[in-house]
Protein backbone atom coordinates (compact mmCIF):
# COMPACT_ATOMS: atom_id res chain seq x y z
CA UNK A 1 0.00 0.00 0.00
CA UNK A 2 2.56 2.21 0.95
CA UNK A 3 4.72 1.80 -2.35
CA UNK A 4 1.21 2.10 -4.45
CA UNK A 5 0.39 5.66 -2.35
CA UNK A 6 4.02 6.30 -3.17
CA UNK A 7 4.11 5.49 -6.65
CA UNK A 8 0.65 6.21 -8.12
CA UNK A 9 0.55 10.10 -8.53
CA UNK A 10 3.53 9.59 -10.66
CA UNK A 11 2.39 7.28 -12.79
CA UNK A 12 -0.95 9.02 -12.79
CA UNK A 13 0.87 11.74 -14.58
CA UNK A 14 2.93 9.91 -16.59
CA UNK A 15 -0.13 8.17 -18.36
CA UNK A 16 -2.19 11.73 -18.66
CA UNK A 17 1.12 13.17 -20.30
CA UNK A 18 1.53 10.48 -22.48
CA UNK A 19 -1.71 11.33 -25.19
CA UNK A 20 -4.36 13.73 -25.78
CA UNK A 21 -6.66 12.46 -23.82
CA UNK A 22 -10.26 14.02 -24.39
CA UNK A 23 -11.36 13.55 -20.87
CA UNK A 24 -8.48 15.50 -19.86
CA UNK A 25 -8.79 18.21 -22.25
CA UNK A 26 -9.02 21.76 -21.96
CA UNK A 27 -8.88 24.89 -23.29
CA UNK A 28 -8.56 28.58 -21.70
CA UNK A 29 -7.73 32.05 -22.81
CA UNK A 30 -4.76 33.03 -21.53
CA UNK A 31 -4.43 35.68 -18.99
CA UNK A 32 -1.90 38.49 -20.21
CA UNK A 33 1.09 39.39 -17.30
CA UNK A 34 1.60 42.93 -17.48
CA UNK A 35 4.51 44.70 -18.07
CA UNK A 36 7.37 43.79 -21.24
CA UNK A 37 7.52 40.37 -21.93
CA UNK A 38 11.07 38.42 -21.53
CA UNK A 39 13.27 39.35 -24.25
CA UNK A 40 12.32 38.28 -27.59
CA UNK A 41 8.75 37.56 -27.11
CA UNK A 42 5.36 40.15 -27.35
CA UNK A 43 3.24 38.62 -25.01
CA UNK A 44 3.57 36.54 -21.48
CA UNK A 45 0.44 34.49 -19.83
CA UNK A 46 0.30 32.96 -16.84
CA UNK A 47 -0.08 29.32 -16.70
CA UNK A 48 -3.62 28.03 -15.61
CA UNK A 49 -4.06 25.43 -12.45
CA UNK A 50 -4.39 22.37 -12.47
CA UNK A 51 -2.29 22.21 -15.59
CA UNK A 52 -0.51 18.79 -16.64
CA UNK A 53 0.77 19.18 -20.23
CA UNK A 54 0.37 22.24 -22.60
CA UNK A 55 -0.89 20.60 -26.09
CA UNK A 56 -0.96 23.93 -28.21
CA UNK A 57 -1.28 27.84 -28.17
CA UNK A 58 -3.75 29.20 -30.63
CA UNK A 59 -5.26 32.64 -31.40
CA UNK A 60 -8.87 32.83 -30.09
CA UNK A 61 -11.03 32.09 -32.58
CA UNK A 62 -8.42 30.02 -35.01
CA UNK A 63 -7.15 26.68 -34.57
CA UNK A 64 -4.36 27.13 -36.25
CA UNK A 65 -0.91 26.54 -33.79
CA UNK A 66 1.56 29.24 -33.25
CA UNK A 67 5.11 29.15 -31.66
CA UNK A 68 5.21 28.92 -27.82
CA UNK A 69 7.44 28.52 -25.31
CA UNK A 70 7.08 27.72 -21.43
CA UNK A 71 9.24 28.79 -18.91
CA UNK A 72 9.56 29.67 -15.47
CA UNK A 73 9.79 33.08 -14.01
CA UNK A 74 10.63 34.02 -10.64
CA UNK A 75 7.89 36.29 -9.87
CA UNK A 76 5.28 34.47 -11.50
CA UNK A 77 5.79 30.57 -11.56
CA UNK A 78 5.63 29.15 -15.02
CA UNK A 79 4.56 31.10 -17.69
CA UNK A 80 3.76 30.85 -21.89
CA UNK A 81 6.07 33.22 -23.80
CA UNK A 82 4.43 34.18 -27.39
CA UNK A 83 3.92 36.34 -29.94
CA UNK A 84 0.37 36.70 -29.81
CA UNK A 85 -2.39 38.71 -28.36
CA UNK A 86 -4.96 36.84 -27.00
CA UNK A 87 -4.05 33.59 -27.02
CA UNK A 88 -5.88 30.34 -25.98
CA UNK A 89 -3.89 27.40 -24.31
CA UNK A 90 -5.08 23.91 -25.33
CA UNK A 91 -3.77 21.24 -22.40
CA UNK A 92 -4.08 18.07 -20.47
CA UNK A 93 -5.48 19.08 -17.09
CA UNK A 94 -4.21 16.39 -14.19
CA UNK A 95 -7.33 14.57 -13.34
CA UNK A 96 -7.31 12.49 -9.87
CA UNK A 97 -11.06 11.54 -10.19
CA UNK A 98 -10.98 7.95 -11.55
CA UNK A 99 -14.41 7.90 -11.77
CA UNK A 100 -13.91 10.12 -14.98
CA UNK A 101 -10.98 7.49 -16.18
CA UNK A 102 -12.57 5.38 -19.62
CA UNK A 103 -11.49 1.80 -18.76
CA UNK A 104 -8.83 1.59 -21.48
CA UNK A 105 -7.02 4.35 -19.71
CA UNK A 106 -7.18 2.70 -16.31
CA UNK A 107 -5.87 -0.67 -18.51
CA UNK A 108 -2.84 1.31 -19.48
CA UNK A 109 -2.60 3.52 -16.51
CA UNK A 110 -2.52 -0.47 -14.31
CA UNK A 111 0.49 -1.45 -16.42
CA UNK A 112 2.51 2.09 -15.13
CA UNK A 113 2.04 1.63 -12.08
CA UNK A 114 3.09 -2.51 -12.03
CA UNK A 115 6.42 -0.84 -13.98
CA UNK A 116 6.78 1.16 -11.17
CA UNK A 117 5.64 -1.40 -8.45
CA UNK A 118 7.88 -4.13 -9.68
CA UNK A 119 11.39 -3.67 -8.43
CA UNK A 120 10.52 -2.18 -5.14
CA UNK A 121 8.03 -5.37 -4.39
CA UNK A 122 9.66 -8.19 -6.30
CA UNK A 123 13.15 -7.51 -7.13
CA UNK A 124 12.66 -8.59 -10.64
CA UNK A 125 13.84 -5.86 -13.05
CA UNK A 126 12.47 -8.61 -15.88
CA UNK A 127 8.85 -8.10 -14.31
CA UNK A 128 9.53 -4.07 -14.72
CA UNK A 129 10.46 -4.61 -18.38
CA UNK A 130 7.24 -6.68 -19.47
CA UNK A 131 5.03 -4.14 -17.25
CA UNK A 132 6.51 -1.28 -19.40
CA UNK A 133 6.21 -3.31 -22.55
CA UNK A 134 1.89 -4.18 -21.89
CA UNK A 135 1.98 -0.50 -20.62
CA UNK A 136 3.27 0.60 -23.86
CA UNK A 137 0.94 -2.10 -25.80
CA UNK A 138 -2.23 -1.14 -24.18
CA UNK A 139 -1.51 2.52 -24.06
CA UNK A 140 -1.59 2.77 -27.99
CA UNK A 141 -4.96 0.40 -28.23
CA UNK A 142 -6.34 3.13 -25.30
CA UNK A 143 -4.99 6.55 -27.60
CA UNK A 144 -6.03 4.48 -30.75
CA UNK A 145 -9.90 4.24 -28.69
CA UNK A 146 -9.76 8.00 -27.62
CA UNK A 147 -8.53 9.50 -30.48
CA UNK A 148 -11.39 7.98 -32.54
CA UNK A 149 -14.48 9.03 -30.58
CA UNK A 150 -16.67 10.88 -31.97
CA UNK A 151 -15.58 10.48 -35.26
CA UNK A 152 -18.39 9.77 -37.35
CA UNK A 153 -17.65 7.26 -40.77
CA UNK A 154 -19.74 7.52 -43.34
CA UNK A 155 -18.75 4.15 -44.81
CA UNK A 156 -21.13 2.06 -46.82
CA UNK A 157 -20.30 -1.63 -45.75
CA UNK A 158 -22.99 -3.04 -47.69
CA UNK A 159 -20.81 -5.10 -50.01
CA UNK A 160 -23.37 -4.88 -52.93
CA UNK A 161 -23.07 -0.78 -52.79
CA UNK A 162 -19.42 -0.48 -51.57
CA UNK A 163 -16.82 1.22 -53.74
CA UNK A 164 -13.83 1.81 -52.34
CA UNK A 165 -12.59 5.97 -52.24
CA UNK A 166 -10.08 5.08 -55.01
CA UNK A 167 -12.55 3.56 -57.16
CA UNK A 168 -15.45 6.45 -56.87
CA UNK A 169 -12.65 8.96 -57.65
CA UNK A 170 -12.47 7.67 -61.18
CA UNK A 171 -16.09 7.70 -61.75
């Protein structure tokens, strides 16, 4: 108990940092610092809370990615240096209720923590290794899972009216 209390925050994080998870996704307009922005940037934001992972900066209203750079400051903790006005941070937030966890996460996120638990409880670096490895397995089955919700296909299976997309391009 004590190694899982000791151990599972970190791997927690680990396996939120890992992907884009959409249960862990979020998106905020940036609060401007006042005052001149570090040297060779136009614009510093403070960093929201709780904040895991910063995904992408875009302009509000545009979804198209611009350059960013985090970095902390003495005054004010972390911060996003950029180059443009109102800005909106998309980021993994770190989640601790596993009641929001999809079960292919907590799959993966079981595997971490075994890495982790392994040496400390058995001695058996082997054990570690093949806990990473199934981590690593089920991880990309679980970011294969999330990143395809909500995606609606249009696909015609009906194998009298199917054409493949190559095949109705030359018609």
């Amino acid at each position: 108990a004590a190694q899982c209390a000791k151990y599972y925050p970190i791997a927690r994080k680990e396996c939120l940092s890992d992907h884009n998870w959409g249960f862990a996704k979020r998106r905020v307009l940036l609060s401007e610092i006042s005052g001149d922005a570090p040297s060779g940037w136009e614009y510093w934001y403070t960093i929201p809370n709780p904040f895991l992972v910063a995904r992408q900066v875009v302009p509000e209203n545009y979804n198209t990615p611009i350059k960013f750079e985090i970095e902390s400051h003495e005054t004010h903790g972390t911060i996003i240096l950029t180059d443009t006005d109102d800005a909106e941070l998309w980021y993994t937030v770190d989640i601790t209720d596993t009641t929001k966890f999809p079960s292919k996460f907590i799959h993966a996120l079981s595997w971490l923590l075994a890495s982790y638990l392994a040496v400390p409880i058995t001695r058996e670096t082997k054990i570690k290794k093949t806990s990473f490895e199934h981590y690593l397995f089920t991880l990309g089955s679980a970011a294969t899972q999330d990143a395809n919700a909500g995606k609606q296909g249009k696909l015609d299976l009906n194998q009298k009216t199917y054409q493949p997309s190559g095949i109705k391009a030359r018609i």
